[in-house]
PDB file of N, CA and C in Angstrom:
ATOM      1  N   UNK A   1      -7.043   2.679   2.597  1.00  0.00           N
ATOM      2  CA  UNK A   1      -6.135   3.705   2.136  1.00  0.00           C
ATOM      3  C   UNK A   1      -6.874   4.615   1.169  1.00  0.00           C
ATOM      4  N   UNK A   2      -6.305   6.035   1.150  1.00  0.00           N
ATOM      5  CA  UNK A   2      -6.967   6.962   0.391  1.00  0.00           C
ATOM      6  C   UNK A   2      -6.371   7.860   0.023  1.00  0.00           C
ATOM      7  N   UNK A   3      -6.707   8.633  -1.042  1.00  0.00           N
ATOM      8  CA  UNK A   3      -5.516   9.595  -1.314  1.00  0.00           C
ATOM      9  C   UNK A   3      -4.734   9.207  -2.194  1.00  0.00           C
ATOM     10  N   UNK A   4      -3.423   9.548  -1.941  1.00  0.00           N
ATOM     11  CA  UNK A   4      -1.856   9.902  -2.690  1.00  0.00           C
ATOM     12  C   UNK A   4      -1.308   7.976  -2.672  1.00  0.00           C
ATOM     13  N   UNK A   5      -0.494   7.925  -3.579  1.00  0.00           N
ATOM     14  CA  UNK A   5      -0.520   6.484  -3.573  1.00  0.00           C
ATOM     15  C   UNK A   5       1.111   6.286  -3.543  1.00  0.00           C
ATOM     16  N   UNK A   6       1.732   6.136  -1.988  1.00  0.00           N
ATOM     17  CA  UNK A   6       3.035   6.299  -1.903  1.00  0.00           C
ATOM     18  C   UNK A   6       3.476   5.073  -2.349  1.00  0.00           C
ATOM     19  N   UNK A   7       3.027   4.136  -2.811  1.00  0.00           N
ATOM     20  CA  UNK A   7       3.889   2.632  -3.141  1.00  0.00           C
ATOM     21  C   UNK A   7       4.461   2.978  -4.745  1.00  0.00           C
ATOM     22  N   UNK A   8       4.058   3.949  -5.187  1.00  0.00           N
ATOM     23  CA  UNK A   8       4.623   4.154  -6.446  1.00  0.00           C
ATOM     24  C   UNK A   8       6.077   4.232  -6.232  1.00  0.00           C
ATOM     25  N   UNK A   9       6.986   5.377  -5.414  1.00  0.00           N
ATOM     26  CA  UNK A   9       8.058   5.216  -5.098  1.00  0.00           C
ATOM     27  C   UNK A   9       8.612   4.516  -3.835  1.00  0.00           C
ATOM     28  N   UNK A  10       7.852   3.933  -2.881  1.00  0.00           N
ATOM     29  CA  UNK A  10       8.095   3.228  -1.582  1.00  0.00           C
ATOM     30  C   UNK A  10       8.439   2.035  -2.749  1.00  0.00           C
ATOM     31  N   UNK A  11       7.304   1.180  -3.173  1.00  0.00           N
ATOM     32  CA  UNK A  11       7.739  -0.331  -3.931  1.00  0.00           C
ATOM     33  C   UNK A  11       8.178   0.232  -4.796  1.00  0.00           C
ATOM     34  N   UNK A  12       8.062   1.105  -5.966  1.00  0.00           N
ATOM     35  CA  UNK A  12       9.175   0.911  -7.041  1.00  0.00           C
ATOM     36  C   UNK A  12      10.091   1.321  -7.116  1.00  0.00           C
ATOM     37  N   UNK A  13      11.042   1.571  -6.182  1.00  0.00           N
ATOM     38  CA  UNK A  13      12.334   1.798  -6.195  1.00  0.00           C
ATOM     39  C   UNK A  13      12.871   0.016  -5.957  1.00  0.00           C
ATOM     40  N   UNK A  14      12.424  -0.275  -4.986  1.00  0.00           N
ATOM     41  CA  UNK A  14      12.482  -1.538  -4.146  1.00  0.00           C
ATOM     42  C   UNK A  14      12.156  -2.919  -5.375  1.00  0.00           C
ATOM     43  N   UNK A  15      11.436  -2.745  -6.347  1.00  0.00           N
ATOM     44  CA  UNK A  15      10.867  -3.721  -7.577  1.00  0.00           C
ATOM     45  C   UNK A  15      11.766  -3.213  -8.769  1.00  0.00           C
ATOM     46  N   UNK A  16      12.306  -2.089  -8.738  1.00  0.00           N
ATOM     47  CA  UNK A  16      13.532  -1.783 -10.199  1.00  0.00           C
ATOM     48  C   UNK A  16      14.949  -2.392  -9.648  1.00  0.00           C
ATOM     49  N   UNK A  17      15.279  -2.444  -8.768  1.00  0.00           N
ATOM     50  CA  UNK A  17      16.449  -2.894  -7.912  1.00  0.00           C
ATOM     51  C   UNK A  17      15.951  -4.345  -7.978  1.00  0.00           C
ATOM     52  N   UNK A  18      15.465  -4.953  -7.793  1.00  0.00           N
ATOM     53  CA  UNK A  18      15.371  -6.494  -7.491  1.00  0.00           C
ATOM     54  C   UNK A  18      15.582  -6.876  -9.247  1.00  0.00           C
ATOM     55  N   UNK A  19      14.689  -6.412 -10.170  1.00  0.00           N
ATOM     56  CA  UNK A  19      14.834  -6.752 -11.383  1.00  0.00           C
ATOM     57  C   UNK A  19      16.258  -6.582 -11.957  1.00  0.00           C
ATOM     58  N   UNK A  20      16.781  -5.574 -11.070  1.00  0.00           N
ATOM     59  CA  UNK A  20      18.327  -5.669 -11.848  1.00  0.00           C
ATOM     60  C   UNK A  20      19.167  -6.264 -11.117  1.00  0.00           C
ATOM     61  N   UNK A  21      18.763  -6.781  -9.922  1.00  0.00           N
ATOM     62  CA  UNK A  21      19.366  -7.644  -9.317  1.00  0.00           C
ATOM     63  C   UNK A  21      19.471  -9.084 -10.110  1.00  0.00           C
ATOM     64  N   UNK A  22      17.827  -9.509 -10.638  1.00  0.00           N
ATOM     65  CA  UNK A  22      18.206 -10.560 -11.503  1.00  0.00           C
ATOM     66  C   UNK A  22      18.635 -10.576 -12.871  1.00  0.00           C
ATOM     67  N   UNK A  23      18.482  -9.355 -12.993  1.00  0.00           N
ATOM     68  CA  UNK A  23      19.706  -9.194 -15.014  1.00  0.00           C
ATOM     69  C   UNK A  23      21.062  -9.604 -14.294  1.00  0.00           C
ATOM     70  N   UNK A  24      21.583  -9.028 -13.428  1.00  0.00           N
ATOM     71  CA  UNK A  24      22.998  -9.350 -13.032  1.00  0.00           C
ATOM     72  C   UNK A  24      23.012 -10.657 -12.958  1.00  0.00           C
ATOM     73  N   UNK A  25      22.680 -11.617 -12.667  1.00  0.00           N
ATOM     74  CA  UNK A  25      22.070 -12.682 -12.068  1.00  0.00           C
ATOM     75  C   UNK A  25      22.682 -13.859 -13.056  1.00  0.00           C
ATOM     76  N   UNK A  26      21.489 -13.137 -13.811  1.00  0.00           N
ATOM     77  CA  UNK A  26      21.258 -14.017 -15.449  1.00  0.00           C
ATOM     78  C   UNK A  26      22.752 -13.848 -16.424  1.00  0.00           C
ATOM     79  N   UNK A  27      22.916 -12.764 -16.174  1.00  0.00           N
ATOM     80  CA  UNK A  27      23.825 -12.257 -16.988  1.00  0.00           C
ATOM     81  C   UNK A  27      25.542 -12.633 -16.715  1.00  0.00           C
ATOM     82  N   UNK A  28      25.550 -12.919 -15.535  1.00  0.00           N
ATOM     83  CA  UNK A  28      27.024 -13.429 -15.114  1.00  0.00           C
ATOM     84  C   UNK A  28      26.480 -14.994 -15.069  1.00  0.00           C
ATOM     85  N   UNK A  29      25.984 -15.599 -15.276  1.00  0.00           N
ATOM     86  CA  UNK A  29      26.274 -17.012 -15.558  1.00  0.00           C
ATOM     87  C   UNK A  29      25.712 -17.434 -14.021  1.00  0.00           C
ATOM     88  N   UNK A  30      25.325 -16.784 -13.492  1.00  0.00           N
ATOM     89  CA  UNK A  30      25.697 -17.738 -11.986  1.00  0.00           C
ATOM     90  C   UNK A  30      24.540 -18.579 -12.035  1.00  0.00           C
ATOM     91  N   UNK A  31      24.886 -19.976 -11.256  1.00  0.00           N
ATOM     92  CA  UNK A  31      24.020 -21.160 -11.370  1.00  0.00           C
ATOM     93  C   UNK A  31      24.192 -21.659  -9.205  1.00  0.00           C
ATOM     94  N   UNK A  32      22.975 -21.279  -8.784  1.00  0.00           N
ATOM     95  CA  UNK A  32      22.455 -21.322  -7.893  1.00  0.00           C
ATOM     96  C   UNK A  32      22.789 -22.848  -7.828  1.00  0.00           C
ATOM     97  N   UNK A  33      23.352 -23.389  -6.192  1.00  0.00           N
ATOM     98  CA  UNK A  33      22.851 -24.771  -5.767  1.00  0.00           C
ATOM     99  C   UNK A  33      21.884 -25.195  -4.914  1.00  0.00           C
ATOM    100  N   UNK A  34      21.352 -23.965  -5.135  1.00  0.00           N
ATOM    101  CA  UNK A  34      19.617 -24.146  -4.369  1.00  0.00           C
ATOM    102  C   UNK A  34      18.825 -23.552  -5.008  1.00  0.00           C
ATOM    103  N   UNK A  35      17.902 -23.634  -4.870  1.00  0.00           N
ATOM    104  CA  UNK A  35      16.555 -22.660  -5.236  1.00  0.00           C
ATOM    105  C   UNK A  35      16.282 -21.473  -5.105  1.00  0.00           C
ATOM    106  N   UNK A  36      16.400 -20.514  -6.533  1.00  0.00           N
ATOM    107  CA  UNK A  36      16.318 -18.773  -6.325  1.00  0.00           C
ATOM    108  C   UNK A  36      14.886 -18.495  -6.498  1.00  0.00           C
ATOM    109  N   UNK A  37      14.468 -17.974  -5.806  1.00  0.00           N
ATOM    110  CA  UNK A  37      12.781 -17.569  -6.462  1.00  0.00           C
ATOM    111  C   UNK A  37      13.209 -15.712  -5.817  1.00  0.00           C
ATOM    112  N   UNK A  38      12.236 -15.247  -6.900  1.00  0.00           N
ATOM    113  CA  UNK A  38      12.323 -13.559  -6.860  1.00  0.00           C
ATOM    114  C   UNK A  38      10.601 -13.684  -6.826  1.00  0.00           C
ATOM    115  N   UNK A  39      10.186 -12.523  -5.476  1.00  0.00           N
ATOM    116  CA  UNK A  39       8.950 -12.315  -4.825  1.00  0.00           C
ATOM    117  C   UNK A  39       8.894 -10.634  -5.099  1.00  0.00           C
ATOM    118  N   UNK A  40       8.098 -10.191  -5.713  1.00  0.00           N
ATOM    119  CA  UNK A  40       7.359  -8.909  -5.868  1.00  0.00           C
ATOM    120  C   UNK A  40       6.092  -8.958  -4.728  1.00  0.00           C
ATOM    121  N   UNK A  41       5.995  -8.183  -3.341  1.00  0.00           N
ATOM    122  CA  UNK A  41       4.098  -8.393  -2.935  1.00  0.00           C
ATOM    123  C   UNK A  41       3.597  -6.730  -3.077  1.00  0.00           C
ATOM    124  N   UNK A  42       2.328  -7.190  -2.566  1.00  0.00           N
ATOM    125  CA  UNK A  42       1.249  -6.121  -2.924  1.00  0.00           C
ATOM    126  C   UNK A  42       0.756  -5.905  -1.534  1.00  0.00           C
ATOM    127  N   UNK A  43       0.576  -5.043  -0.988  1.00  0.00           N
ATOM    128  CA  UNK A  43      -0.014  -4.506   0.669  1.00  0.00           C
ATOM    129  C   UNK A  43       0.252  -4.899   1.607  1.00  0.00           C
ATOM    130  N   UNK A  44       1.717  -3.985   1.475  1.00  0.00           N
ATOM    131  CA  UNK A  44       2.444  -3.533   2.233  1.00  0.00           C
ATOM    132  C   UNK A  44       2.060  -2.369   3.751  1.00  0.00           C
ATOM    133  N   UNK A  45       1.763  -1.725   3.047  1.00  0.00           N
ATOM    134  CA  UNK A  45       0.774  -0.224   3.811  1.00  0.00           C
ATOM    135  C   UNK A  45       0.197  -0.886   4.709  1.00  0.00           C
ATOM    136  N   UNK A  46      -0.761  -1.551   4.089  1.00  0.00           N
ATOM    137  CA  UNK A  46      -2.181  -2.249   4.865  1.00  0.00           C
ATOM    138  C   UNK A  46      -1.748  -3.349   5.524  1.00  0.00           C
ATOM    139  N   UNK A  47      -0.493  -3.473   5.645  1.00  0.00           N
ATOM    140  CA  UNK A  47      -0.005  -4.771   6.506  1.00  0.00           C
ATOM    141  C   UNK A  47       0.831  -5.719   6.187  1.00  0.00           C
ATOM    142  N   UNK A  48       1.680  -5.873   5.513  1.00  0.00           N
ATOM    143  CA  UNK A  48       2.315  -6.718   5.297  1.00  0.00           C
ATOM    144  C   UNK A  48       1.496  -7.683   4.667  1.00  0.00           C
ATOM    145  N   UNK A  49       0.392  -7.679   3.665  1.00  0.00           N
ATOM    146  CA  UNK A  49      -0.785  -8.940   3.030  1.00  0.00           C
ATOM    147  C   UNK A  49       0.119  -9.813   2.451  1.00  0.00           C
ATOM    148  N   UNK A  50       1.406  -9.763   1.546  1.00  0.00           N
ATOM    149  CA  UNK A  50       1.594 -10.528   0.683  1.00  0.00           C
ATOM    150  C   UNK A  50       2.827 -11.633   0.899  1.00  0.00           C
ATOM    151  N   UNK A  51       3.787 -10.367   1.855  1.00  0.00           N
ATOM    152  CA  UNK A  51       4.705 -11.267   2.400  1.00  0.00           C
ATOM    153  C   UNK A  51       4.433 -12.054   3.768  1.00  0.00           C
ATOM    154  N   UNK A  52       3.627 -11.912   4.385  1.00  0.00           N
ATOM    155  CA  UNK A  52       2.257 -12.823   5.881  1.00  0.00           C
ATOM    156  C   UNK A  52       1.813 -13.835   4.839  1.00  0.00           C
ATOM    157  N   UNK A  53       1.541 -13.683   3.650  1.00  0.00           N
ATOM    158  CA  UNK A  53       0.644 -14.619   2.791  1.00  0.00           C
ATOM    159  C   UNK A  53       1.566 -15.899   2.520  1.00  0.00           C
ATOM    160  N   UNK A  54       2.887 -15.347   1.925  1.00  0.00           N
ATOM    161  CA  UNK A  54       3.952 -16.448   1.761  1.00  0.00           C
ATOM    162  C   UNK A  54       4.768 -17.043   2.740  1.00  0.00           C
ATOM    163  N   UNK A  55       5.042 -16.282   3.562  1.00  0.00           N
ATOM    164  CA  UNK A  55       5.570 -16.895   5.079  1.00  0.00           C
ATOM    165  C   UNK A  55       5.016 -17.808   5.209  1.00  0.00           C
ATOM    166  N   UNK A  56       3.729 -17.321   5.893  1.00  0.00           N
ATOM    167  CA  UNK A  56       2.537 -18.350   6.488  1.00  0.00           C
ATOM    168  C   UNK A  56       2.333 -19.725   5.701  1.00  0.00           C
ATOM    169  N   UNK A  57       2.341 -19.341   4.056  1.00  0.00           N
ATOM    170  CA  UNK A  57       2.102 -20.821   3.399  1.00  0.00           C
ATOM    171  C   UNK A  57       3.442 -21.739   3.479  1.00  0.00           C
ATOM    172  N   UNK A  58       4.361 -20.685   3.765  1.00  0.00           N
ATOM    173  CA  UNK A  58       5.877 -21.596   3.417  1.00  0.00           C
ATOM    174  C   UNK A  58       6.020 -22.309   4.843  1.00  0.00           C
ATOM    175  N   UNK A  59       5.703 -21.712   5.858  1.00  0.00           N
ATOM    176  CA  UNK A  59       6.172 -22.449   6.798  1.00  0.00           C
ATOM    177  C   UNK A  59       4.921 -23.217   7.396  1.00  0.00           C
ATOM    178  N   UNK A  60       3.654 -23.596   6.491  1.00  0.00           N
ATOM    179  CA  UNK A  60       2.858 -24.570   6.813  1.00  0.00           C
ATOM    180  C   UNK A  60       3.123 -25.995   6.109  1.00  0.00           C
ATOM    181  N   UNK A  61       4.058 -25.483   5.156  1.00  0.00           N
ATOM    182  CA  UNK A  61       4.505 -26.601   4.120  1.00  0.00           C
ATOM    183  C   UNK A  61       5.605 -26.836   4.784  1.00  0.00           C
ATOM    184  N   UNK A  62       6.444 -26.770   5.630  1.00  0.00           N
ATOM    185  CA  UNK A  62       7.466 -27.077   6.002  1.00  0.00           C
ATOM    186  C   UNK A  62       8.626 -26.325   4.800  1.00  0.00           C
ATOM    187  N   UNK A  63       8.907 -25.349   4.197  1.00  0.00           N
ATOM    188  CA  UNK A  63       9.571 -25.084   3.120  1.00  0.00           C
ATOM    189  C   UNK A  63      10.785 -24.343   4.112  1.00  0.00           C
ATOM    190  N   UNK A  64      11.940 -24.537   3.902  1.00  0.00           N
ATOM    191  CA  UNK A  64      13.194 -24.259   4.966  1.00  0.00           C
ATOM    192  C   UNK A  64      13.497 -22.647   3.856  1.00  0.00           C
ATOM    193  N   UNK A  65      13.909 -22.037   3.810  1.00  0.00           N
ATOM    194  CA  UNK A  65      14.964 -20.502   3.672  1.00  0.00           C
ATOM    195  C   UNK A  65      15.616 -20.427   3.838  1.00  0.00           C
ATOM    196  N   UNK A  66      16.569 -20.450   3.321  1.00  0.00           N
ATOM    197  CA  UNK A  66      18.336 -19.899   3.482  1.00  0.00           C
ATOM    198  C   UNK A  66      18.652 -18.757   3.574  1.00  0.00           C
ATOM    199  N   UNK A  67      17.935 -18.141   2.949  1.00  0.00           N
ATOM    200  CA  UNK A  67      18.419 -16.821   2.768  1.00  0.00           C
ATOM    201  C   UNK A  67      17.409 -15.766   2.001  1.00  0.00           C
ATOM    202  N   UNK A  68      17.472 -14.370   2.416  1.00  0.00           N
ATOM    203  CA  UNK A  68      16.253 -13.323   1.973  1.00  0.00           C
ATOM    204  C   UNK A  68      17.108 -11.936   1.415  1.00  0.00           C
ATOM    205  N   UNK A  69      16.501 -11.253   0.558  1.00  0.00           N
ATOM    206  CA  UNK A  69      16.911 -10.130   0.101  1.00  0.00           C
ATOM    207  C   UNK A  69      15.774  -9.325   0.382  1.00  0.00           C
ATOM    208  N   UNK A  70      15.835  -7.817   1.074  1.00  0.00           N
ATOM    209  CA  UNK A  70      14.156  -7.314   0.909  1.00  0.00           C
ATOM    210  C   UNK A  70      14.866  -5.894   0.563  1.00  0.00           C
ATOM    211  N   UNK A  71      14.348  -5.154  -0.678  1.00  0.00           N
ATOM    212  CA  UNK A  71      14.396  -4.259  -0.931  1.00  0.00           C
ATOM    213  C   UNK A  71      13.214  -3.415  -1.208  1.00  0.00           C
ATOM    214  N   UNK A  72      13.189  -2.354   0.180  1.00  0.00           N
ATOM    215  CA  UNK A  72      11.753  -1.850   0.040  1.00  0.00           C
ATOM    216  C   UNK A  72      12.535  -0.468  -0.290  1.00  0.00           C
ATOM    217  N   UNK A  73      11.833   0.724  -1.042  1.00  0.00           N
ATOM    218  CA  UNK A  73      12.476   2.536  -0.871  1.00  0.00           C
ATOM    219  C   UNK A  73      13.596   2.561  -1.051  1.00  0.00           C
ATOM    220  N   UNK A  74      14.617   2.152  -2.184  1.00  0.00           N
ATOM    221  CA  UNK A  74      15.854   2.182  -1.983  1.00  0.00           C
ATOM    222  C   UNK A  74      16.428   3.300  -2.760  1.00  0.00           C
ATOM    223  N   UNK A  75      15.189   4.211  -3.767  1.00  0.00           N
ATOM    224  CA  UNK A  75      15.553   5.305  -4.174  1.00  0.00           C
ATOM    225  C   UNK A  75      15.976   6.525  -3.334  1.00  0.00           C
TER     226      UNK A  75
END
């Protein structure tokens, strides 16, 4: 990649929304009966590097998913 660096507003619209997804989160009390994990990745553009990176490890570990949120450009 070269040039103009569109992940500034492609991911950070998509990374300010998730963070206030978890103030809400935190902030109403709610208590998960499973496991919440919040994922920020990095190269995207160039391929999907970060979320291929965690897939791939999660489902070599056998790690099951219930459920996904993906907020990419939501400005």
């Amino acid at each position: 990649m070269s040039g103009r660096a569109p992940g500034a507003d492609d991911d950070g619209t998509g990374a300010v929304n998730l963070i206030e997804v978890f103030r809400v989160l935190v902030g109403s009390g709610f208590k998960p009966t499973k496991n919440v994990e919040f994922h920020w990745y990095s190269g995207e553009e160039a391929g999907l590097l970060g979320s291929n990176a965690i897939a791939t490890n999660y489902k070599s570990a056998g790690k099951s998913i219930y459920a996904m949120l993906q907020l990419d450009m939501t400005g």
